[in-house]
Protein backbone atom coordinates (compact mmCIF):
# COMPACT_ATOMS: atom_id res chain seq x y z
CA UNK A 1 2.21 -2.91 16.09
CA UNK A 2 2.21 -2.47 12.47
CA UNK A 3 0.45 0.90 11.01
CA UNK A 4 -1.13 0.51 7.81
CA UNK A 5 -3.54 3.16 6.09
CA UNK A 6 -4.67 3.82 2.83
CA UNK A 7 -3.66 7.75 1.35
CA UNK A 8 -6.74 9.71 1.39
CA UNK A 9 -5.28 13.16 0.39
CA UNK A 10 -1.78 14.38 -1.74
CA UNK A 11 1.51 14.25 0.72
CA UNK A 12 4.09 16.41 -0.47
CA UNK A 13 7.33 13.99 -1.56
CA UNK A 14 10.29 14.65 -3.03
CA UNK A 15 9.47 12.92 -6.22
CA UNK A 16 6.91 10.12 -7.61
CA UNK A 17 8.38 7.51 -9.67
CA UNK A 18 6.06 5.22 -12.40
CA UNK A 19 6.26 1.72 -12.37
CA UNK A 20 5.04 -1.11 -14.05
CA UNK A 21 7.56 -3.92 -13.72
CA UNK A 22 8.21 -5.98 -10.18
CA UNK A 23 10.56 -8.47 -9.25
CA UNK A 24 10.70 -9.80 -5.80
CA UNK A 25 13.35 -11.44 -3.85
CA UNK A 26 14.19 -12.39 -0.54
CA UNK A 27 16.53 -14.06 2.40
CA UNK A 28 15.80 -15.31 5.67
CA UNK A 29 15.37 -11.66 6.90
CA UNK A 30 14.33 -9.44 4.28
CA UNK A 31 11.74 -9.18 0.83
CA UNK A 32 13.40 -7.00 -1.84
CA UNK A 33 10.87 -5.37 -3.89
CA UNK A 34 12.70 -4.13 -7.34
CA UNK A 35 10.07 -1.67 -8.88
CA UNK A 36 10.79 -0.97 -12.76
CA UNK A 37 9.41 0.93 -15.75
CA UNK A 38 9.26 -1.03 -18.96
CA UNK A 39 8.18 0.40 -22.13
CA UNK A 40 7.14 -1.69 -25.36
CA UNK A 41 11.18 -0.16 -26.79
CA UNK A 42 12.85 -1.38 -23.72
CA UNK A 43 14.68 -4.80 -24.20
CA UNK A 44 15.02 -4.66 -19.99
CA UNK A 45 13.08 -3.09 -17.57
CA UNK A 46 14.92 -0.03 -16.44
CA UNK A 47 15.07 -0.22 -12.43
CA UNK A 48 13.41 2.76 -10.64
CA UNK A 49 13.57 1.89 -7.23
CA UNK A 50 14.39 -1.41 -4.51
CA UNK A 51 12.67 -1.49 -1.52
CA UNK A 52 13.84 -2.92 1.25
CA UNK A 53 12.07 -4.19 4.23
CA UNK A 54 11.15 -6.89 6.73
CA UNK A 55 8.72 -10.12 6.20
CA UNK A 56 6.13 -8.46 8.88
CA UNK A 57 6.54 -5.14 7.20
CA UNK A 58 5.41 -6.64 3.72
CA UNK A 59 2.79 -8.55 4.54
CA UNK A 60 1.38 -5.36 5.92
CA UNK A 61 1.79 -3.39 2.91
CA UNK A 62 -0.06 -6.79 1.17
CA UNK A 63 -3.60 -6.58 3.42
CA UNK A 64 -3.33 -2.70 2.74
CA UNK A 65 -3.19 -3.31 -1.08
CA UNK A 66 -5.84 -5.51 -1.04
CA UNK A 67 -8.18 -3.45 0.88
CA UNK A 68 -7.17 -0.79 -1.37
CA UNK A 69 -8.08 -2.58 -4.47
CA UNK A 70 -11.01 -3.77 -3.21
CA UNK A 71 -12.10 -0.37 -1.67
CA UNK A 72 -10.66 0.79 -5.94
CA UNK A 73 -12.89 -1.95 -7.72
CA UNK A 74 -16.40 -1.41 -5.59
CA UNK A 75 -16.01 2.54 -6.78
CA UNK A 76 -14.65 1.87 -10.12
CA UNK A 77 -15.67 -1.69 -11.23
CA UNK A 78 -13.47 -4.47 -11.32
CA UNK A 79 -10.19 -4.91 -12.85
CA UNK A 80 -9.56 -6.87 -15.34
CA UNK A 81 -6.10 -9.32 -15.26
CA UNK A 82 -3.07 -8.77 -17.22
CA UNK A 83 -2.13 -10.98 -20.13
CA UNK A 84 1.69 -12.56 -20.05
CA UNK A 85 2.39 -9.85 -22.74
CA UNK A 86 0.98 -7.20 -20.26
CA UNK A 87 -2.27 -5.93 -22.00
């Protein structure tokens, strides 16, 4: 059984990375998730971090994020799309 929950208080990590970039690939087996920070000076987005992990595992993380932003939006208000140029 999959265990999904949303973070209610701080855990202690070993360090917290920003991103704002994500690329996703995949084979028969695996999604690759390539999280990257790209500023307005940045010709490429410089990588931060690949995660690695199985179909299942990711579709899991999906219905968390969505009950997250849902749970986000009816406390905050709704958020608004991103334009192709990312404002």
């Amino acid at each position: 059984m999959l265990a999904m929950r949303a973070m209610t208080e701080a855990i202690p990590t070993t360090g917290r990375l920003y991103v704002n970039c994500l690329e996703v690939g995949f084979n028969a087996v695996e999604l690759i998730l390539r999280f990257s920070q790209l500023t307005a000076s940045d010709s490429e987005p410089a990588t931060q971090a690949d995660l690695i992990t199985t179909p299942a595992h990711a579709k899991a993380f999906l219905l968390t994020l969505q009950q997250s932003l849902r749970d986000y939006e009816a406390r905050f208000g709704e958020i608004e799309r991103m334009t192709e140029n990312g404002s």
